[in-house]
C-alpha atoms as a PDB file:
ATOM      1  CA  UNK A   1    -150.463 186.345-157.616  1.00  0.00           C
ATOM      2  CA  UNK A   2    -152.382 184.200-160.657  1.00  0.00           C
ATOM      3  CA  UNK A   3    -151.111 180.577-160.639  1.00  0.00           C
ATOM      4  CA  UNK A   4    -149.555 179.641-163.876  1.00  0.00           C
ATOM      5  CA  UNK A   5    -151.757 176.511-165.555  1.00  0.00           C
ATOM      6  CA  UNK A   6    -149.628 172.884-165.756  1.00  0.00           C
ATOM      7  CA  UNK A   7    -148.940 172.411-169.026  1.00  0.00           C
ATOM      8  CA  UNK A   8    -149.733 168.731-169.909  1.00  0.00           C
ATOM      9  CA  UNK A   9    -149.187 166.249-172.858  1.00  0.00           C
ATOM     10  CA  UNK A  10    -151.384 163.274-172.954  1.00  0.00           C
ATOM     11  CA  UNK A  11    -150.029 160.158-174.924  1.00  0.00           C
ATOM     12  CA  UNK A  12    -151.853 156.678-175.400  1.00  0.00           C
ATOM     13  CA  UNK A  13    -152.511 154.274-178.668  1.00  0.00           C
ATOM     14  CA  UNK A  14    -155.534 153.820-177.925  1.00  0.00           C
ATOM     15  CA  UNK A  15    -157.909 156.938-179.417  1.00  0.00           C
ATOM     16  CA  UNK A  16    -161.022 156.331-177.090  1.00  0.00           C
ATOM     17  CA  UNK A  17    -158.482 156.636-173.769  1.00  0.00           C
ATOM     18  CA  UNK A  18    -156.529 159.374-175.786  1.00  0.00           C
ATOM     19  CA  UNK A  19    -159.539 161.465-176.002  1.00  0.00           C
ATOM     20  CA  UNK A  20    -160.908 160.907-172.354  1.00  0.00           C
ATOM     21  CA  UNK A  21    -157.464 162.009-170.546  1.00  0.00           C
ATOM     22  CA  UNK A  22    -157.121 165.339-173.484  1.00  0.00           C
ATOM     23  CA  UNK A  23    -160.500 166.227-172.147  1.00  0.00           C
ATOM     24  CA  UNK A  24    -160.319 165.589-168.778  1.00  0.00           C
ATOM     25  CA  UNK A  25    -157.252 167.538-168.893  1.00  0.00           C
ATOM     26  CA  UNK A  26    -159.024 170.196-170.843  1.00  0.00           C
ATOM     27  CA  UNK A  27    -161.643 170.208-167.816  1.00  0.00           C
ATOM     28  CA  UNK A  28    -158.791 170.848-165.361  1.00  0.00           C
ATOM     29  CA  UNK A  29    -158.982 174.321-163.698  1.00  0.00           C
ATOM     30  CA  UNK A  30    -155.317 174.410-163.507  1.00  0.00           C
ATOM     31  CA  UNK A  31    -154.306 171.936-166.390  1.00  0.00           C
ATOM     32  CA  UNK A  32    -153.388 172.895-170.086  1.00  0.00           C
ATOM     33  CA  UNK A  33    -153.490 170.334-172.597  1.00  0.00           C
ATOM     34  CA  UNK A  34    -150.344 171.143-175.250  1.00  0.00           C
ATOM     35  CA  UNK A  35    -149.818 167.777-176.942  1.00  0.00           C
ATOM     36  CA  UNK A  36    -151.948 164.656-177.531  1.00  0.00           C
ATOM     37  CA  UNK A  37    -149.651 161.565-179.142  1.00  0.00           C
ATOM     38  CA  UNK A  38    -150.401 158.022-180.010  1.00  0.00           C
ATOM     39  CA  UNK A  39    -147.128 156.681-179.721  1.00  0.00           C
ATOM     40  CA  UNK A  40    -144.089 156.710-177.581  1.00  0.00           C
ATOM     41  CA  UNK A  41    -141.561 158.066-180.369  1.00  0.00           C
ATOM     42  CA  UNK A  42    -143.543 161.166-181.019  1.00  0.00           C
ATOM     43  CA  UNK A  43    -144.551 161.893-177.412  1.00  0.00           C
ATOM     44  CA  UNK A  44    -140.807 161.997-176.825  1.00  0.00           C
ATOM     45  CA  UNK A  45    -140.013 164.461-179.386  1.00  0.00           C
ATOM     46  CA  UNK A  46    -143.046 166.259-178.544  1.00  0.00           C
ATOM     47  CA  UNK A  47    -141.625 166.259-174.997  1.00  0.00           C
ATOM     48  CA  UNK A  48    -138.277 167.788-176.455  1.00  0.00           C
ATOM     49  CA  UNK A  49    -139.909 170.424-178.190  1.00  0.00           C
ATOM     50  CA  UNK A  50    -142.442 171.599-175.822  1.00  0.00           C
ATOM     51  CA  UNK A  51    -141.066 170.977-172.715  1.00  0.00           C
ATOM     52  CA  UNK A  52    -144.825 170.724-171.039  1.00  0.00           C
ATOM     53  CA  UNK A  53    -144.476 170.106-167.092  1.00  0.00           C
ATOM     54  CA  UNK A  54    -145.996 167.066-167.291  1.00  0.00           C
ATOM     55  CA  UNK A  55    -146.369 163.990-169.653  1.00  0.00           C
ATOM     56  CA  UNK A  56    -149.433 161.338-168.785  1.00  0.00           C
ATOM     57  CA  UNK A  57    -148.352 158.120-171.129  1.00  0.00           C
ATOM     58  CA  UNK A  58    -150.576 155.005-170.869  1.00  0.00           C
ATOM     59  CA  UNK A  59    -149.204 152.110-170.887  1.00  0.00           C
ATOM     60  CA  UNK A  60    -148.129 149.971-173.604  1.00  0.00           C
ATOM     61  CA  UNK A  61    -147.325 152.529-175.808  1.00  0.00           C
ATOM     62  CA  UNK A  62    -145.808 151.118-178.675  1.00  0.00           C
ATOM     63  CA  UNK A  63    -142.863 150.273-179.977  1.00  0.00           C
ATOM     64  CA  UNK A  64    -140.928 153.265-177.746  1.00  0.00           C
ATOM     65  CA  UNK A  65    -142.397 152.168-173.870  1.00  0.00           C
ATOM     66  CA  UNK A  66    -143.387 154.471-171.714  1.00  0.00           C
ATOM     67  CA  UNK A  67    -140.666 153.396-169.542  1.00  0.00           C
ATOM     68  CA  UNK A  68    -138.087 153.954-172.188  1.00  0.00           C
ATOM     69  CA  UNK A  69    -139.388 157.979-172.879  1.00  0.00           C
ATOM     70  CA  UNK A  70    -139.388 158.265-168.830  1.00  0.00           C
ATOM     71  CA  UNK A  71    -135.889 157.059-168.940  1.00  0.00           C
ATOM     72  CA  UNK A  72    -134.635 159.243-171.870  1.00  0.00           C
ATOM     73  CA  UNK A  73    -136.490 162.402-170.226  1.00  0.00           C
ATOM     74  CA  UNK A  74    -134.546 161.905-167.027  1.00  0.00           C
ATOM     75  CA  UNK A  75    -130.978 161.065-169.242  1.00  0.00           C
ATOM     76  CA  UNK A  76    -131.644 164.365-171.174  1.00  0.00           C
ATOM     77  CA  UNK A  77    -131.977 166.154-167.833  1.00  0.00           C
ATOM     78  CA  UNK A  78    -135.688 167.003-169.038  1.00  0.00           C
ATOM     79  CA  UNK A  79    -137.470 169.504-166.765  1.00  0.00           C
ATOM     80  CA  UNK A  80    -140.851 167.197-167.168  1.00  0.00           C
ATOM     81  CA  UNK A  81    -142.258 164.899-165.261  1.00  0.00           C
ATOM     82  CA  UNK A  82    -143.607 161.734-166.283  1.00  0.00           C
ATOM     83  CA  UNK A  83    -146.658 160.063-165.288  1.00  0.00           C
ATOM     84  CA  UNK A  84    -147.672 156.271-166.124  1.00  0.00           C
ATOM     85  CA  UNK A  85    -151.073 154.795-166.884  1.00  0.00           C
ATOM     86  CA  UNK A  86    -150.822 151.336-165.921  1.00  0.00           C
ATOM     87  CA  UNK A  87    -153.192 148.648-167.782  1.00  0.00           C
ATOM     88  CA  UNK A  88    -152.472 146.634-164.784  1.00  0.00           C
ATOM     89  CA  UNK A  89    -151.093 146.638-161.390  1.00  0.00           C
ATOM     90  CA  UNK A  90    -147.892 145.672-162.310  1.00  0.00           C
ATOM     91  CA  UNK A  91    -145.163 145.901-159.919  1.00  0.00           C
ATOM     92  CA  UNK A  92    -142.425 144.957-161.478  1.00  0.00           C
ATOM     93  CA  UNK A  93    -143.162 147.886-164.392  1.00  0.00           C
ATOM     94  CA  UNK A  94    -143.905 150.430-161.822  1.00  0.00           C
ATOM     95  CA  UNK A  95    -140.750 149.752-160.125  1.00  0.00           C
ATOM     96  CA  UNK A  96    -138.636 149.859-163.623  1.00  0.00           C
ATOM     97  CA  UNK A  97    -140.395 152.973-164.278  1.00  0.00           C
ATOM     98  CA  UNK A  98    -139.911 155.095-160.966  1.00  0.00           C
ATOM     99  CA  UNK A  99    -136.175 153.799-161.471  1.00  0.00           C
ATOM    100  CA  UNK A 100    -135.854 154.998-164.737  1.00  0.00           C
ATOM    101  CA  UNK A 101    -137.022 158.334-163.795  1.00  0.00           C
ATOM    102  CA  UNK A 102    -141.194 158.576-163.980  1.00  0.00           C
ATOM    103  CA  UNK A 103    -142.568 160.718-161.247  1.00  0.00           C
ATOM    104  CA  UNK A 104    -145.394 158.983-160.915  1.00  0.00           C
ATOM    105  CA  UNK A 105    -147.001 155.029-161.422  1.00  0.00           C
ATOM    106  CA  UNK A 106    -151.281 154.759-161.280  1.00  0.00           C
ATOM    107  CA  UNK A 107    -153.538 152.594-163.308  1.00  0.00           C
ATOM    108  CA  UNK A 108    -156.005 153.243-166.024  1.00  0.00           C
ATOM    109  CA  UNK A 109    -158.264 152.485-163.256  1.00  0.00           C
ATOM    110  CA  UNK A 110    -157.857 155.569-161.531  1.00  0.00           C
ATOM    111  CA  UNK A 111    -160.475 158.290-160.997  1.00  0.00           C
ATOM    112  CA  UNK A 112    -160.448 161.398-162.786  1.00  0.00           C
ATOM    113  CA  UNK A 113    -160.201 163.398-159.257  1.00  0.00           C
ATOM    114  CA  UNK A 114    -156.786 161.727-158.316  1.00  0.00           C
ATOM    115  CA  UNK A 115    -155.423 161.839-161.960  1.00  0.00           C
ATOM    116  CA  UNK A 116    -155.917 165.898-161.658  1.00  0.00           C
ATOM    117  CA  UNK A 117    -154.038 165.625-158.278  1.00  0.00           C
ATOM    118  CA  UNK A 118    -151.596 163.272-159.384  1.00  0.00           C
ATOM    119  CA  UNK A 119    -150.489 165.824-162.159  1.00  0.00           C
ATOM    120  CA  UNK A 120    -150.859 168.730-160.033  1.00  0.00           C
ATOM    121  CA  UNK A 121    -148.284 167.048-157.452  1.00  0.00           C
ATOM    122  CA  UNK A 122    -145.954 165.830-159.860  1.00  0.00           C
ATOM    123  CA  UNK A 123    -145.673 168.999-161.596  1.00  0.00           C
ATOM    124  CA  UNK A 124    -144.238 170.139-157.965  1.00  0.00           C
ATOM    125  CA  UNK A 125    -141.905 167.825-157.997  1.00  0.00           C
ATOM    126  CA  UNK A 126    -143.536 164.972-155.596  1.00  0.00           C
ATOM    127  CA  UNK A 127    -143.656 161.403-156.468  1.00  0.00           C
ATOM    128  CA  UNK A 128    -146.895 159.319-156.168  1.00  0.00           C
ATOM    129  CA  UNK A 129    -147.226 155.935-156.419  1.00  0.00           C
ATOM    130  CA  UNK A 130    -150.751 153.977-156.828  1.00  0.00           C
ATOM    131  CA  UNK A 131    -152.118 152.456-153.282  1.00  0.00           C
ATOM    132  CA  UNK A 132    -152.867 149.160-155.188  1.00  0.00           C
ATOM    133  CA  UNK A 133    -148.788 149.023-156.729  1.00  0.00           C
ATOM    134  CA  UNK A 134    -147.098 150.003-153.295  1.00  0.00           C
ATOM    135  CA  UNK A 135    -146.816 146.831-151.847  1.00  0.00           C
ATOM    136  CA  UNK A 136    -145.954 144.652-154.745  1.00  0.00           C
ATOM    137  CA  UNK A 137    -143.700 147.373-155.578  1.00  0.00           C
ATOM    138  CA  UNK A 138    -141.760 147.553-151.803  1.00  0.00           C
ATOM    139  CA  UNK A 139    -141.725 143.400-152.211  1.00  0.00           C
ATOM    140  CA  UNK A 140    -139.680 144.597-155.663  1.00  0.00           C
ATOM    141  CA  UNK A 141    -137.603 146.693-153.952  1.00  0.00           C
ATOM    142  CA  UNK A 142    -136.630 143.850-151.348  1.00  0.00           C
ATOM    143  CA  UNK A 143    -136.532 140.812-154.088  1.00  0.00           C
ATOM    144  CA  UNK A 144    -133.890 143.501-155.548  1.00  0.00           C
ATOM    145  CA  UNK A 145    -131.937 144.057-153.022  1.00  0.00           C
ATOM    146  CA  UNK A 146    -128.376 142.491-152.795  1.00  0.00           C
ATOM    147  CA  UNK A 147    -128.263 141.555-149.396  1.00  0.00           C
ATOM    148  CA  UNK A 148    -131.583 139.912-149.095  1.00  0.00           C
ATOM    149  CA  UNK A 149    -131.328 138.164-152.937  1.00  0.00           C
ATOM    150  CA  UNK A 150    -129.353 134.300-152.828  1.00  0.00           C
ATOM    151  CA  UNK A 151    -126.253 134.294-154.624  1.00  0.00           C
ATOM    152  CA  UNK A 152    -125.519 132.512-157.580  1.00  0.00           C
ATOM    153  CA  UNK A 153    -124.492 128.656-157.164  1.00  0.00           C
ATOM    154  CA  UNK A 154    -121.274 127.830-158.368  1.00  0.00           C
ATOM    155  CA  UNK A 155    -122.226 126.321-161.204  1.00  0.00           C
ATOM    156  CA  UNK A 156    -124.717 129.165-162.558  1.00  0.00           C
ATOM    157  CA  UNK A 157    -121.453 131.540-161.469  1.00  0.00           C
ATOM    158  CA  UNK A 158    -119.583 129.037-164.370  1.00  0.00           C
ATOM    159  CA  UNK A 159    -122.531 129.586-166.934  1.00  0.00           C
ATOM    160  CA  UNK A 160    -122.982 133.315-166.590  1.00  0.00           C
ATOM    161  CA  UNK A 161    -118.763 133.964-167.152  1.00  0.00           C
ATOM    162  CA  UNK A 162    -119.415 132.233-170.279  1.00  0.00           C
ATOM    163  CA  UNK A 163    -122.628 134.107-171.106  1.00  0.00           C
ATOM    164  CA  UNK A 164    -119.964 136.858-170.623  1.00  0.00           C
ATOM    165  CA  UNK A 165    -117.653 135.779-173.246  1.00  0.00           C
ATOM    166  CA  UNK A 166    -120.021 135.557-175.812  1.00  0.00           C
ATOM    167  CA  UNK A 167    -120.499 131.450-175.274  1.00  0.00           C
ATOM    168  CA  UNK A 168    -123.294 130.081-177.434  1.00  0.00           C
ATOM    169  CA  UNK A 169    -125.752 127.275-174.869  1.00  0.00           C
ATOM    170  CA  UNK A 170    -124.133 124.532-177.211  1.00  0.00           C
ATOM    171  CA  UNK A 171    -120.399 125.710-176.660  1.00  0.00           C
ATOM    172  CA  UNK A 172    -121.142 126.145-172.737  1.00  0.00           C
ATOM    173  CA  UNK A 173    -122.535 122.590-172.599  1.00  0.00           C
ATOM    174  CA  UNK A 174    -119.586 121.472-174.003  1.00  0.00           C
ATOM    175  CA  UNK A 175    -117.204 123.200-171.919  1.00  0.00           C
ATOM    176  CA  UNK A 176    -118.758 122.157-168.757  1.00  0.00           C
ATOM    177  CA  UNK A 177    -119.533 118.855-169.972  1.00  0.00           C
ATOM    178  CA  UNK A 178    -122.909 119.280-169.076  1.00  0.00           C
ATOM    179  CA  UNK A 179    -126.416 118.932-171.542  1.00  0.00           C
ATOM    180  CA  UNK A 180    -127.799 122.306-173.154  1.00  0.00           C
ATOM    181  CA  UNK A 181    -130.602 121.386-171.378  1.00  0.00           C
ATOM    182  CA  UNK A 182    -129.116 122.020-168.212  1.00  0.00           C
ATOM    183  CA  UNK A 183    -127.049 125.024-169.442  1.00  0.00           C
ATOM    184  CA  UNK A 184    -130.079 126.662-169.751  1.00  0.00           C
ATOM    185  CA  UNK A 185    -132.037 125.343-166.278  1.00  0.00           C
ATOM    186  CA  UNK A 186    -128.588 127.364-164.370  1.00  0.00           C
ATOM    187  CA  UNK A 187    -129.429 130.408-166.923  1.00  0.00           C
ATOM    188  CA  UNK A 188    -133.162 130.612-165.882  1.00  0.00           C
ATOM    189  CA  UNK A 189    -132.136 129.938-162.505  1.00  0.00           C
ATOM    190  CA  UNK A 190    -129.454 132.885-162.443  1.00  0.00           C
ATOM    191  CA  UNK A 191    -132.435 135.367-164.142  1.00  0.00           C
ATOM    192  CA  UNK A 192    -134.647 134.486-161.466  1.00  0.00           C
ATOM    193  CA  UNK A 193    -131.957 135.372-158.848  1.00  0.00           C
ATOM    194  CA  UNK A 194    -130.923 138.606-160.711  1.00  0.00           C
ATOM    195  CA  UNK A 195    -134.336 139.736-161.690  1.00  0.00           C
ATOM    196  CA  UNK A 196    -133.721 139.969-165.267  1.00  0.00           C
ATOM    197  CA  UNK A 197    -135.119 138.279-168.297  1.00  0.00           C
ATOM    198  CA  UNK A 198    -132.239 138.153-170.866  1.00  0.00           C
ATOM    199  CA  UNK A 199    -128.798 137.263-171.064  1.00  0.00           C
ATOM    200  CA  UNK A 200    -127.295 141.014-171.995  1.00  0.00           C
ATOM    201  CA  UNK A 201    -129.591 141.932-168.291  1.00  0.00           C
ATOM    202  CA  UNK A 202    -127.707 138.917-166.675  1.00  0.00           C
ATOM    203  CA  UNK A 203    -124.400 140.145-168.056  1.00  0.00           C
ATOM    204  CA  UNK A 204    -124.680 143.138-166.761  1.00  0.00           C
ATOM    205  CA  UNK A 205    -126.602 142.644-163.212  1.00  0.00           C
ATOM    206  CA  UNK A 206    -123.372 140.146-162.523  1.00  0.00           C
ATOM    207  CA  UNK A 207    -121.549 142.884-163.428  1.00  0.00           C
ATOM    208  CA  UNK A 208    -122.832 144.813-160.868  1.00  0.00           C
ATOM    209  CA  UNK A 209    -122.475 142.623-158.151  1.00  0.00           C
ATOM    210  CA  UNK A 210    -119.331 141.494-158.849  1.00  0.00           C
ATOM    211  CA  UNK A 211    -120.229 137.878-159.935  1.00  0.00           C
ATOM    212  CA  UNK A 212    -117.805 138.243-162.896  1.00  0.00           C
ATOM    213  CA  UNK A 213    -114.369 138.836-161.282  1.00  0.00           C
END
């Protein structure tokens, strides 16, 4: 029985990097190239309309991240699987993407021989993870976790509750009688415990956890 070819879209800003994964696809005994896209918006609708088994999106990719079309593939209930390019070994934007759905995290810095196999596995469903991202990505997982994170103190338990309500830093300093300096030392201090970067993330990670109640 003849194998049927994984269909693959390759998306990337940058054209040189574009045109080396299109033809290394190309090259691939069992790979079919169906879409190449510069940018994360079109990959997505290409995505939609084609429905190839596999996307390979470098990373940045725009103003639409990678992350973001991973995350909207998996929403949609999308039967491809999404692979990321990272620039770096990031952990912290592997882990965000294998939680919003990718299949699979590597860097640009990967060989052509495990790209092929990377697709090839994630087009049967397996998940694969660079060597160089798994432990910074496991030391995510933990730095995550609820039971092994500190709580908040009670004083950045007072800020966020007024995050919550919509508080400017100037109106919480003045309800807690303390300087918007300081407002916004507990604030950076609560991010850091919550692993988030803004104050709608904060909101909504105390949420969670039920530091709001």
């Amino acid at each position: 029985m003849t194998r049927q070819p994984v269909t693959v879209l390759v998306g990337d800003p940058l054209p040189l990097f574009r045109d080396a994964l299109a033809r290394l696809v190309r090259q691939g005994r069992d790979l079919t190239l169906v879409a190449e896209l510069g940018d994360g918006q079109g990959a997505l609708r290409a995505i939609e309309a084609l429905r190839p088994d596999v996307a390979l999106l470098g990373v940045p990719l725009g103003d639409f991240p990678a992350d973001r079309v991973a995350g909207a593939v998996a929403r949609d209930g999308l039967p491809t699987k999404v692979i990321l390019l990272l620039g770096e070994p990031d952990a912290e934007a592997a882990y965000t993407a294998l939680a919003r759905g990718a299949s699979a995290c590597l860097t640009r810095a990967v060989d052509p021989a495990t790209l092929c196999r990377t697709v090839e596995a994630a087009a049967r469903g397996e998940n694969v993870l660079a060597a160089e991202l798994q432990t910074g990505v496991a030391r995510e997982i933990r730095r995550r976790d609820p039971d092994h994170r500190p709580l908040l103190t009670a004083r950045e338990r007072q800020v966020l509750h007024r995050v919550a309500d919509g508080r400017s830093t100037a109106q919480i300093a003045r309800a807690l009688d303390i300087s918007p300096t300081t407002v916004k030392t507990h604030l950076g201090n609560a991010y850091e415990k919550l692993g988030v970067n803004d104050r709608a993330a904060a909101v909504a990670a105390g949420m969670r956890r039920g530091l709001l109640e």
